[in-house]
Protein backbone atom coordinates (compact mmCIF):
# COMPACT_ATOMS: atom_id res chain seq x y z
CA UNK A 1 23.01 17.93 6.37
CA UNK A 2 21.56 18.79 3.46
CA UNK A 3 24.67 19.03 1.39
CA UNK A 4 25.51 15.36 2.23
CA UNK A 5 25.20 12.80 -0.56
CA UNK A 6 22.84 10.65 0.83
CA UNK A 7 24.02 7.06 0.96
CA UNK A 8 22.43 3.94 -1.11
CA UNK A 9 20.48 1.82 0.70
CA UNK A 10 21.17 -1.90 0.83
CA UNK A 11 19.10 -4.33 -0.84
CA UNK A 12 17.47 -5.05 2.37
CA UNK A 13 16.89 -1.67 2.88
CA UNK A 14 15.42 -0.80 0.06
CA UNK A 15 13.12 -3.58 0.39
CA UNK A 16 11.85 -2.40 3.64
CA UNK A 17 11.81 1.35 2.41
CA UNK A 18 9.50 0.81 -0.62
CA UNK A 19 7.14 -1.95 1.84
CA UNK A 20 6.85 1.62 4.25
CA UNK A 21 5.87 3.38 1.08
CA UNK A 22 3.32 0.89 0.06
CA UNK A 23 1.50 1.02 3.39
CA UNK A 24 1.94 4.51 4.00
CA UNK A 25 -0.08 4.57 0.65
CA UNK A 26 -2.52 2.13 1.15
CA UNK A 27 -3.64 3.73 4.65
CA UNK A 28 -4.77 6.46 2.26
CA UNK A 29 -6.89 4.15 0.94
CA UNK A 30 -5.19 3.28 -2.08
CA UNK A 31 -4.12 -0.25 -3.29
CA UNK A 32 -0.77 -0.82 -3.74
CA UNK A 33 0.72 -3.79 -5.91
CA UNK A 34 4.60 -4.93 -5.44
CA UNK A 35 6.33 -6.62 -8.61
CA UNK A 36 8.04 -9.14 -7.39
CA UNK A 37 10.79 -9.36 -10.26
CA UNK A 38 11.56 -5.98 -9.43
CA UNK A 39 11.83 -4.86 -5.63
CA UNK A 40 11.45 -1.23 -6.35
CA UNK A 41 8.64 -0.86 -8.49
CA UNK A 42 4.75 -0.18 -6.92
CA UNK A 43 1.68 0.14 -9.14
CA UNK A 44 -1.29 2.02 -6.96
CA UNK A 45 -4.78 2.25 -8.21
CA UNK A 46 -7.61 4.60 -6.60
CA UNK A 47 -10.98 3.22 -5.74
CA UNK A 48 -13.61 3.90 -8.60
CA UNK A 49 -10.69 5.07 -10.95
CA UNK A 50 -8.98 3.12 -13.92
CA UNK A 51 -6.21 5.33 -13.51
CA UNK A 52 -3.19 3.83 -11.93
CA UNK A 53 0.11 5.19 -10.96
CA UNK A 54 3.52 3.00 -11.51
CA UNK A 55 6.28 4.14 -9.33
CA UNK A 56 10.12 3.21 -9.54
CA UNK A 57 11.59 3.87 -6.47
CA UNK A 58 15.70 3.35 -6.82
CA UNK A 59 18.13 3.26 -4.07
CA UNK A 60 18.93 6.39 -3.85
CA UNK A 61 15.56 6.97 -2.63
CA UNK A 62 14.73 8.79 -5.54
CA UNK A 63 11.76 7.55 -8.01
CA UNK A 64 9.70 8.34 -10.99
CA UNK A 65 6.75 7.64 -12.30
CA UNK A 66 4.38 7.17 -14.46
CA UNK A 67 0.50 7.77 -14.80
CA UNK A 68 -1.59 5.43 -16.94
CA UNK A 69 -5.41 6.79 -17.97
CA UNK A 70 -6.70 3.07 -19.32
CA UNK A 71 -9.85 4.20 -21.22
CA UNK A 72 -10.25 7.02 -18.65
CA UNK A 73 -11.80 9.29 -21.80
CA UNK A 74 -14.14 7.58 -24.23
CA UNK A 75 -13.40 8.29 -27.83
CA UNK A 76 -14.42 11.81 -29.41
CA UNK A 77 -13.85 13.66 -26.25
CA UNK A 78 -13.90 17.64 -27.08
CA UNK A 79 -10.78 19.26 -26.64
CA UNK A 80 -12.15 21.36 -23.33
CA UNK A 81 -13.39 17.82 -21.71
CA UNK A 82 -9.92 16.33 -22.04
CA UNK A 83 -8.06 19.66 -21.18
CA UNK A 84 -10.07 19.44 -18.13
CA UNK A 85 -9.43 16.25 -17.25
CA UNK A 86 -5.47 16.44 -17.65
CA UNK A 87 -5.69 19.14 -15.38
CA UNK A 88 -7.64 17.88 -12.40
CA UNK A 89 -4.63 15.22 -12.63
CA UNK A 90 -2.00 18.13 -12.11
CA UNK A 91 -3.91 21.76 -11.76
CA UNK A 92 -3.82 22.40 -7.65
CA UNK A 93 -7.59 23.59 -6.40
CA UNK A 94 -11.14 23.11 -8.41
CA UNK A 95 -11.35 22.79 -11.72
CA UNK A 96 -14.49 21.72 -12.40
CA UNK A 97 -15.95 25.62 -12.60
């Protein structure tokens, strides 16, 4: 099963697929914004964050995405405050000490 090139989904399909995806994300309490020029593409924000995540899901029902900071780090942030904050994005378990 594995080994089987998984088939494209129909534009219908997909439309349904990435709608699953949106409330699958938004039960985790994250809001979730559809483009509607674009069927496949989500943006999803965290409460209290100005980080956002936009995520282009293709028919394959592969995607890739992108993370946006805003003005997550004021300006003249030392090199260990922004090391640590790139890695709390990425770095599994605590990095705050």
């Amino acid at each position: 099963m594995d080994n089987e090139v998984p088939e494209l989904l129909s534009e219908d399909q997909l439309d349904r697929y990435v709608a699953t995806v949106a409330e699958l994300l938004r039960a985790c309490g994250l809001t979730v914004d559809l483009d509607s020029s674009d069927p496949g593409n989500l943006e999803v924000y965290g409460a209290g964050s100005t980080m956002s995540l936009e995520v282009d899901i293709r028919d394959d029902r592969s995607a890739e995405w992108s993370i946006s900071g805003g003005d997550e780090l004021d300006p003249g942030t030392k090199a260990l405050a922004m090391a640590a904050a790139l890695a709390r994005l990425l770095a599994p378990g605590d990095t705050d000490g």
